[in-house]
Protein backbone atom coordinates (compact mmCIF):
# COMPACT_ATOMS: atom_id res chain seq x y z
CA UNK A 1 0.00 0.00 0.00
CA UNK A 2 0.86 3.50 -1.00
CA UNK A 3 1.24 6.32 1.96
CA UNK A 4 0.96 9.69 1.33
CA UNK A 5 4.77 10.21 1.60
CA UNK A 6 5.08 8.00 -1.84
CA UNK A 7 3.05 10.56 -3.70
CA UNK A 8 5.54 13.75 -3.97
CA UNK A 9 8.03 10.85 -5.07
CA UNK A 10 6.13 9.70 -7.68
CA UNK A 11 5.65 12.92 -9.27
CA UNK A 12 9.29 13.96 -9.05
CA UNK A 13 9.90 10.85 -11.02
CA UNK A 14 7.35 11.17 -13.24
CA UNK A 15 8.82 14.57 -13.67
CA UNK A 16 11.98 13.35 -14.10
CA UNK A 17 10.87 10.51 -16.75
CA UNK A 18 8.80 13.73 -18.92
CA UNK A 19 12.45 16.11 -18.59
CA UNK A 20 14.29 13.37 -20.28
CA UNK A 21 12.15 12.15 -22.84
CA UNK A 22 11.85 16.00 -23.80
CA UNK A 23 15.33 16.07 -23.34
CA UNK A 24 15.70 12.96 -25.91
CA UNK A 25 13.45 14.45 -28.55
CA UNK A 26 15.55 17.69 -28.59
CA UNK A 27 19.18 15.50 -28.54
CA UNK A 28 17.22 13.92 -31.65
CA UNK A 29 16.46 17.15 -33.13
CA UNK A 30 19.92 18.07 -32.99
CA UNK A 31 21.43 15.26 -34.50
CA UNK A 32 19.12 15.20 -37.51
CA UNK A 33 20.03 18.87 -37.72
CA UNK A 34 23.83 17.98 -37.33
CA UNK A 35 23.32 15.08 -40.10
CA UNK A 36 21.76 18.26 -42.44
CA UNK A 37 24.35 20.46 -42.00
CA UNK A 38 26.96 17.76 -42.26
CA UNK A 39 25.68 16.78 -45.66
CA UNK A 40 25.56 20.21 -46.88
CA UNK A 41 29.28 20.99 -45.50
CA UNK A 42 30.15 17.84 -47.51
CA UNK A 43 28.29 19.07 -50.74
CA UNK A 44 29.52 23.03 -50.30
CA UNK A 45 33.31 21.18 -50.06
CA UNK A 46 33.09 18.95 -53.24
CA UNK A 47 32.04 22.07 -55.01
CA UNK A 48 34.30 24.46 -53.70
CA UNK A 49 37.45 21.18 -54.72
CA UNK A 50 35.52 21.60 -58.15
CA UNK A 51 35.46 25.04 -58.35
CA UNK A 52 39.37 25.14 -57.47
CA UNK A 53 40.34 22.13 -60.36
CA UNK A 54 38.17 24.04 -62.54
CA UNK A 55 39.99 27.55 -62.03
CA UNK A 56 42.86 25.68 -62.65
CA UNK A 57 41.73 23.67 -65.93
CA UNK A 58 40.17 26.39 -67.96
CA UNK A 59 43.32 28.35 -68.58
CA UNK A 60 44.96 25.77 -69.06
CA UNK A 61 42.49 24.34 -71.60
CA UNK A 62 43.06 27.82 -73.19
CA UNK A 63 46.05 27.86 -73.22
CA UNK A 64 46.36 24.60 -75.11
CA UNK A 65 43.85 24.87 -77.56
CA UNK A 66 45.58 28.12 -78.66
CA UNK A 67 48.85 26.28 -79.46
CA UNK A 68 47.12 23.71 -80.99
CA UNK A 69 45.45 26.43 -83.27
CA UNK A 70 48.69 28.20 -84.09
CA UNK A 71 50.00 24.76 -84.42
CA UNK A 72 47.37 24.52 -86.94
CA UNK A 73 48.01 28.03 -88.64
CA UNK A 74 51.54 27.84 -89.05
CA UNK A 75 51.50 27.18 -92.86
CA UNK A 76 49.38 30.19 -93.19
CA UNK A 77 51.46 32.55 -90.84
CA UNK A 78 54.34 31.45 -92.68
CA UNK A 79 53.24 32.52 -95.65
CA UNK A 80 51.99 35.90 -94.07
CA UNK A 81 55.46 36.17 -93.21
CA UNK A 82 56.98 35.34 -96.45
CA UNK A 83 58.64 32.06 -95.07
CA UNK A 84 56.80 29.24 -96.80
CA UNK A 85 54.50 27.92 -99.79
């Protein structure tokens, strides 16, 4: 049998039980919300590595295709020039 001295106990506990399943939901919250922002840190990263191989790639890409297109011209500079033809 219960005495009256039980019932401020039980309602501290049951207190106590509420505070950490609020407590739970909220630590959940937070590591969904972690998982988000991880995921997004990830994706902002790969583009930002992207952004850096492409800054690096496009003058070089340039760069080539102009040789190769000088390459390609020489006969016709040369003649420009009076060398050749």
């Amino acid at each position: 049998m219960s005495t009256t001295t039980d019932i401020p106990e039980r309602l501290n506990l049951a207190e106590l039980v509420s505070r950490i399943e609020r407590q739970q939901e909220e630590t959940r919250k937070f590591v969904a919300e972690q998982h988000k922002l991880t995921a997004e840190a990830a994706k902002l990263s790969a583009e930002a590595s992207n952004l850096r191989v492409t800054r690096f790639v496009t003058p070089v890409a340039a760069v080539v295709a102009a040789i190769g297109a000088l390459t390609a011209a020489a006969p016709v500079i040369a003649r420009w020039l009076g060398g050749g033809g």
